[in-house]
Protein backbone atom coordinates (compact mmCIF):
# COMPACT_ATOMS: atom_id res chain seq x y z
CA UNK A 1 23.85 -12.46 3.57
CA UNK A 2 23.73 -15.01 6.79
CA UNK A 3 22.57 -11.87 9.14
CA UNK A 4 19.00 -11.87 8.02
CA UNK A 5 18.77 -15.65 8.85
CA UNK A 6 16.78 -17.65 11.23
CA UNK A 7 17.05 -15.63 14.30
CA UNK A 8 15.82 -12.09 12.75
CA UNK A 9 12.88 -13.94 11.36
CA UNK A 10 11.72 -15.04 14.51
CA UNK A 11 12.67 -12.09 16.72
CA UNK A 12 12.60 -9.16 14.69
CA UNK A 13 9.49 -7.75 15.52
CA UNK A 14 10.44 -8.36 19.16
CA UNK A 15 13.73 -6.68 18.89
CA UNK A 16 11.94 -3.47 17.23
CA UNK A 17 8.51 -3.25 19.33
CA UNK A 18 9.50 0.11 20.77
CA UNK A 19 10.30 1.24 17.07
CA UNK A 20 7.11 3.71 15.68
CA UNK A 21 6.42 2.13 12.82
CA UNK A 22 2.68 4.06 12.58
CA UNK A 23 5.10 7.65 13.02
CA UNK A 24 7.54 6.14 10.50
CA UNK A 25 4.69 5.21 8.07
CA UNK A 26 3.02 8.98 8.30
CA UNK A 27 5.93 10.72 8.06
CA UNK A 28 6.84 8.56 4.71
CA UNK A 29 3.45 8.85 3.14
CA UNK A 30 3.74 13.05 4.00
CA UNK A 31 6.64 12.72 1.68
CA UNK A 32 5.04 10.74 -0.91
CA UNK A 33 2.10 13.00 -1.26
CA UNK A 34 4.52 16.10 -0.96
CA UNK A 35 7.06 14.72 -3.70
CA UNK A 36 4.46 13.04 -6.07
CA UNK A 37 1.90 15.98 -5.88
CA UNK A 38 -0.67 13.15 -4.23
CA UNK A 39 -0.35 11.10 -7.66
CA UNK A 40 1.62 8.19 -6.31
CA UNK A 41 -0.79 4.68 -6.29
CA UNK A 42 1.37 2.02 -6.06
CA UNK A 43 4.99 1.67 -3.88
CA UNK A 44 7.71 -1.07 -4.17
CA UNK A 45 9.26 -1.63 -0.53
CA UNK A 46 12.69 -2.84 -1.03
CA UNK A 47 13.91 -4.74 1.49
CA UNK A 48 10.99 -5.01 3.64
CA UNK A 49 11.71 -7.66 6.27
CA UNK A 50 8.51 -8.54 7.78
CA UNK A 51 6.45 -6.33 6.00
CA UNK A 52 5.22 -3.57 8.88
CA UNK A 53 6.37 -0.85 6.93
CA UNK A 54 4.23 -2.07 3.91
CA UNK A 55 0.86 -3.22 5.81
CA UNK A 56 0.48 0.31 7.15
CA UNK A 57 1.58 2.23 3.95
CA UNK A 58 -1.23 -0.46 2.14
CA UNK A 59 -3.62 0.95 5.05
CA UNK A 60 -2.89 4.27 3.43
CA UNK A 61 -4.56 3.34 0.66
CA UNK A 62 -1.30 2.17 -1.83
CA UNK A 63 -1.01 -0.76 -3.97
CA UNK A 64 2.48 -2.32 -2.32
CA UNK A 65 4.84 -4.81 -3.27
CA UNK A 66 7.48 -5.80 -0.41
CA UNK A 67 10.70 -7.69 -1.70
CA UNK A 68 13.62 -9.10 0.44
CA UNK A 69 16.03 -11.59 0.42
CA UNK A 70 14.96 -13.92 3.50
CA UNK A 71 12.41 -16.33 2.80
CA UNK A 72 11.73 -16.70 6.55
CA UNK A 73 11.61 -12.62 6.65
CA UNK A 74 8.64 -12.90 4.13
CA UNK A 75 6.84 -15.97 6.04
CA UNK A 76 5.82 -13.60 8.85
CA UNK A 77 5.39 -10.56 5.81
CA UNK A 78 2.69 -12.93 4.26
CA UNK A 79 0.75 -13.35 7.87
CA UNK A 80 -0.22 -9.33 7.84
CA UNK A 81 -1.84 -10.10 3.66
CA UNK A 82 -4.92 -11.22 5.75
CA UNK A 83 -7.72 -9.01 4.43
CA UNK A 84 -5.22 -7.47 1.84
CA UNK A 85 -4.72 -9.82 -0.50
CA UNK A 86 -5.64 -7.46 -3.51
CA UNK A 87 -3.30 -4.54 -2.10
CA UNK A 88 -0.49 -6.33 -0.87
CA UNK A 89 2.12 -8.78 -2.11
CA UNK A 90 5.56 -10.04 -1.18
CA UNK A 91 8.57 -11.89 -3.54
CA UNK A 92 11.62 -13.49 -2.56
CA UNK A 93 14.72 -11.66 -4.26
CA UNK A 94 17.74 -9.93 -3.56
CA UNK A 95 17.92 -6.62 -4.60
CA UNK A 96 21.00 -6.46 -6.87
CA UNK A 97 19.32 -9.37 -9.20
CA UNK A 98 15.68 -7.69 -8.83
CA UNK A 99 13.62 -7.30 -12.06
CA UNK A 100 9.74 -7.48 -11.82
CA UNK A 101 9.04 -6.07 -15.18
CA UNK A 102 6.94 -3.80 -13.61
CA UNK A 103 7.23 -0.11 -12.66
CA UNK A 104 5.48 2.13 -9.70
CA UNK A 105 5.18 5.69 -8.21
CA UNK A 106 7.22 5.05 -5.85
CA UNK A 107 9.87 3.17 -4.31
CA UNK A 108 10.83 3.52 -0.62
CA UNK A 109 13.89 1.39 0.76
CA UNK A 110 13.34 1.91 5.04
CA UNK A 111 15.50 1.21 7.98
CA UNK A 112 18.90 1.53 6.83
CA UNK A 113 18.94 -0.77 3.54
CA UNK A 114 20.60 1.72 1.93
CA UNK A 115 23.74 1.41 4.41
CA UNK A 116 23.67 -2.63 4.05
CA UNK A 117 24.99 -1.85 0.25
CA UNK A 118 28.57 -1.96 1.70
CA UNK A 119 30.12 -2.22 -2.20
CA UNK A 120 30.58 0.95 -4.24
CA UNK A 121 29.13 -1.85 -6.81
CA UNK A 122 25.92 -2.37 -4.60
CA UNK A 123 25.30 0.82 -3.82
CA UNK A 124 25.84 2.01 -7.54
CA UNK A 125 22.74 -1.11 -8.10
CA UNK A 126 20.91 -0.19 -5.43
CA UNK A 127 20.00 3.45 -7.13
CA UNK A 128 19.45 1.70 -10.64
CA UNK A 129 17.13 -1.44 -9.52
CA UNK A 130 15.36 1.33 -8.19
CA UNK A 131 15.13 3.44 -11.17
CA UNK A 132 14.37 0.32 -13.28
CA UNK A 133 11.25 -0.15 -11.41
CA UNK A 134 9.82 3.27 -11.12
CA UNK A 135 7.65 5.49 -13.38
CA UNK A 136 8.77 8.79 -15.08
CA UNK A 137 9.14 11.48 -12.49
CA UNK A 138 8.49 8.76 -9.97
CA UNK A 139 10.42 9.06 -6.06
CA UNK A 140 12.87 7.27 -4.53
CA UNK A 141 12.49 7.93 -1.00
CA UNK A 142 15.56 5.79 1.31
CA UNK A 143 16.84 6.48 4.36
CA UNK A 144 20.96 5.42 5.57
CA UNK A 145 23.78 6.45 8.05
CA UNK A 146 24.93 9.79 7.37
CA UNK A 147 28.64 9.76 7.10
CA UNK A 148 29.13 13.21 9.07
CA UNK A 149 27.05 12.43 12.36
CA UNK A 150 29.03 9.27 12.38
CA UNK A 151 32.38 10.38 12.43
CA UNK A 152 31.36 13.26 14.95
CA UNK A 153 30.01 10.82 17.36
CA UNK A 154 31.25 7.26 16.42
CA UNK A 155 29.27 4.23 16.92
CA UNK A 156 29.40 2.41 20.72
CA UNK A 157 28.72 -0.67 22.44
CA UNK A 158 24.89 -1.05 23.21
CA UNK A 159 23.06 -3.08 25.15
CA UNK A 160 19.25 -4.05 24.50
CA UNK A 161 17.46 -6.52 26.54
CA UNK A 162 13.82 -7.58 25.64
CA UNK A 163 11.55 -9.75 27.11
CA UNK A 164 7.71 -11.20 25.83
CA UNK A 165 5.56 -13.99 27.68
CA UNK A 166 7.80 -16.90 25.80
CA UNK A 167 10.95 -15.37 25.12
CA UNK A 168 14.03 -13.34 26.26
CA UNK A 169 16.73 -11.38 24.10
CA UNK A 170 19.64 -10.28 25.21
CA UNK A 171 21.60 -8.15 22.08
CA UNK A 172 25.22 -6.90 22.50
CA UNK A 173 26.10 -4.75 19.59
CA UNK A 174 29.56 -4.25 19.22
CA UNK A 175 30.45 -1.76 16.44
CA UNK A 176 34.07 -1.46 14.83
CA UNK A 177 34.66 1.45 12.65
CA UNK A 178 36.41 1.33 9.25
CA UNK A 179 37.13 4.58 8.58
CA UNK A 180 38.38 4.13 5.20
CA UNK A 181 36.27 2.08 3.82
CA UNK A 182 33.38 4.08 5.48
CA UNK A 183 32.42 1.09 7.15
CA UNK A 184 31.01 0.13 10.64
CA UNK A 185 31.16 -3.25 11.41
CA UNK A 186 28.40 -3.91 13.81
CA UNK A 187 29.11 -7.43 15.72
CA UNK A 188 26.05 -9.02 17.11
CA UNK A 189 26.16 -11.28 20.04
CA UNK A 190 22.26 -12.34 20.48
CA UNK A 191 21.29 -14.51 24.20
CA UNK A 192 17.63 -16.30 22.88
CA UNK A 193 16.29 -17.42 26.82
CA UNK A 194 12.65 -19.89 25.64
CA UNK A 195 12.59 -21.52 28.51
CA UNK A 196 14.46 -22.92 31.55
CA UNK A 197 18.11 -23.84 30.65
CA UNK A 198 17.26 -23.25 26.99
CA UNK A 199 19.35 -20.29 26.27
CA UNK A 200 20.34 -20.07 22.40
CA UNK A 201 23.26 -17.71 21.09
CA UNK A 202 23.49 -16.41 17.56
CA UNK A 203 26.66 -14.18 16.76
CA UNK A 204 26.04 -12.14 13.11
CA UNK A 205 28.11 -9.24 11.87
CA UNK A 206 25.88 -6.54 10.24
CA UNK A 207 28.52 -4.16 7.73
CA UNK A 208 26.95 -0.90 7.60
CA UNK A 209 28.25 1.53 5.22
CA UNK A 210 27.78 5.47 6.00
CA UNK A 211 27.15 7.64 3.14
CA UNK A 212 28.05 11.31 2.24
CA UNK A 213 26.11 14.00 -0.04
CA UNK A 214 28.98 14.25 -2.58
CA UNK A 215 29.11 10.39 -3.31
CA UNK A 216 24.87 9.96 -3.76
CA UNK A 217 25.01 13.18 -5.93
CA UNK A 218 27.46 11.57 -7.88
CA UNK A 219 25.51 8.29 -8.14
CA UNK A 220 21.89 10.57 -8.65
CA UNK A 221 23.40 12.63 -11.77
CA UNK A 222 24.85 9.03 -13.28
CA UNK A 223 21.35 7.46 -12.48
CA UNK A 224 19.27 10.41 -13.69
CA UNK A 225 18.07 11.19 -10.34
CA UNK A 226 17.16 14.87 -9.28
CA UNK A 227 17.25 15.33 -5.78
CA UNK A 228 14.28 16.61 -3.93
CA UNK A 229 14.89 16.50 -0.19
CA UNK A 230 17.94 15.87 2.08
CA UNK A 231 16.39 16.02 5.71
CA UNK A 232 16.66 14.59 8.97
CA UNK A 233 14.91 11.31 9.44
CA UNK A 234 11.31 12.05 10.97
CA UNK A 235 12.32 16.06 10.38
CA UNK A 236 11.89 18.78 7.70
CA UNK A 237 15.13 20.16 8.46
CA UNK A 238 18.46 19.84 7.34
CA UNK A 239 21.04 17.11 7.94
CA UNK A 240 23.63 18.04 10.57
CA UNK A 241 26.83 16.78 12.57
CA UNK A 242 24.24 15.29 15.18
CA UNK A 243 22.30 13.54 12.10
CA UNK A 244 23.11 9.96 12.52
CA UNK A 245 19.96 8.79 10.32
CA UNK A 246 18.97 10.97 7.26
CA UNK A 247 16.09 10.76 4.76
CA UNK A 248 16.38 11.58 0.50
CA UNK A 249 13.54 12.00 -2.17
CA UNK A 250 15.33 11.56 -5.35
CA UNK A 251 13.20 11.69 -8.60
CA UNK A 252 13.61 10.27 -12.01
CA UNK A 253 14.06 11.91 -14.35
């Protein structure tokens, strides 16, 4: 998977500074301690990138373990350990070959890694890694593109430009829709200025896959999932045609 390589490793955080991870991270841990009845200790992040999601859930007080499938992802992850060490840990691994012979409260899977499982195959994985690693009556709380915003209001081109003391990004995301293989093909074209007349570009194409209720029901009842909560992400309320990200606790059973 060449789009999580070199260039999201050393930009990431720079690309998502206006993103609220501290918001993101309360409203997650609401749902933990709603869904798990405040019982839930210890949370595997899969697919945690550079590991923001899992410092501040740690802060909350939780044992975490962040896994993803860039190395150079989880060199930056292993920088925010500092005064953790005990609390927080990171492994190399892709989730479809995952197996840490270990099992927690809770598993969260943030920002969309739900909708990088483009395969009915890794998607069908996805929901049984997950149950593999988690207790009895343990919650699976992910988040993905929901199939009926997108199709109401398809994906367009976007432009984000960022800038820091030592670097500028330029990011043209041009999306191509798929419709029947409920896929958005999201073309990157990334401008890396780092100094003057050193202008890198990186091109990447990011498949997202948008999901429906009827298809993750399926998958839940095969997986022995129940499911808890279908909301808007960062809401209590219901999914709707204007509901491009949504939010599900799913439980094992």
């Amino acid at each position: 998977m060449e789009h999580f390589g070199d260039i999201y490793s050393q930009y990431y955080d720079l690309l998502y500074q206006d993103k609220d991870y501290v918001g993101e991270v309360k409203y997650v841990d609401n749902l933990i301690a709603k869904f798990s009845e405040g019982k839930s200790k210890t949370i595997l992040d899969m697919g945690c990138g550079t590991g923001k999601h899992a410092e501040l859930l740690c802060d909350k007080g939780y044992f975490v373990h962040g896994i993803d499938l860039s190395q150079d992802m989880l060199d930056i992850a292993e920088r925010r350990r500092q005064g953790r060490e005990s609390n927080l840990s990171f492994s190399l691994s892709n989730i479809s070959e995952l197996s840490l012979n270990k099992k927690f409260d809770t598993v969260v899977s943030l920002f969309h890694v739900a909708s990088y499982q483009s395969s009915n195959k890794d998607l069908i994985t996805f929901f049984k890694v997950a149950k593999e690693h988690l207790n009895i009556g343990g919650v699976f709380v992910f988040d993905f593109w929901y199939g009926p915003a997108v199709l109401t209001d398809p994906p367009v081109t976007r432009i984000k430009r960022l800038e820091s003391q030592s670097l500028k990004v330029t990011r043209l995301a041009e999306p191509v829709l798929l419709p029947q293989q409920n896929i958005v093909n999201v073309n990157y074209d990334i401008f890396l200025e780092s100094g003057v007349d050193k202008i890198e570009r990186k091109q990447e194409v990011h498949p997202m896959r948008y999901l429906f209720d009827s298809e993750l029901e399926i998958i839940c009842d095969l997986e022995g999932f129940s499911v808890e909560c279908k909301y808007e992400w960062m809401s209590d309320r219901s999914p709707d045609l204007s509901s491009w990200n949504v939010v599900w606790v799913v439980r094992k059973l």
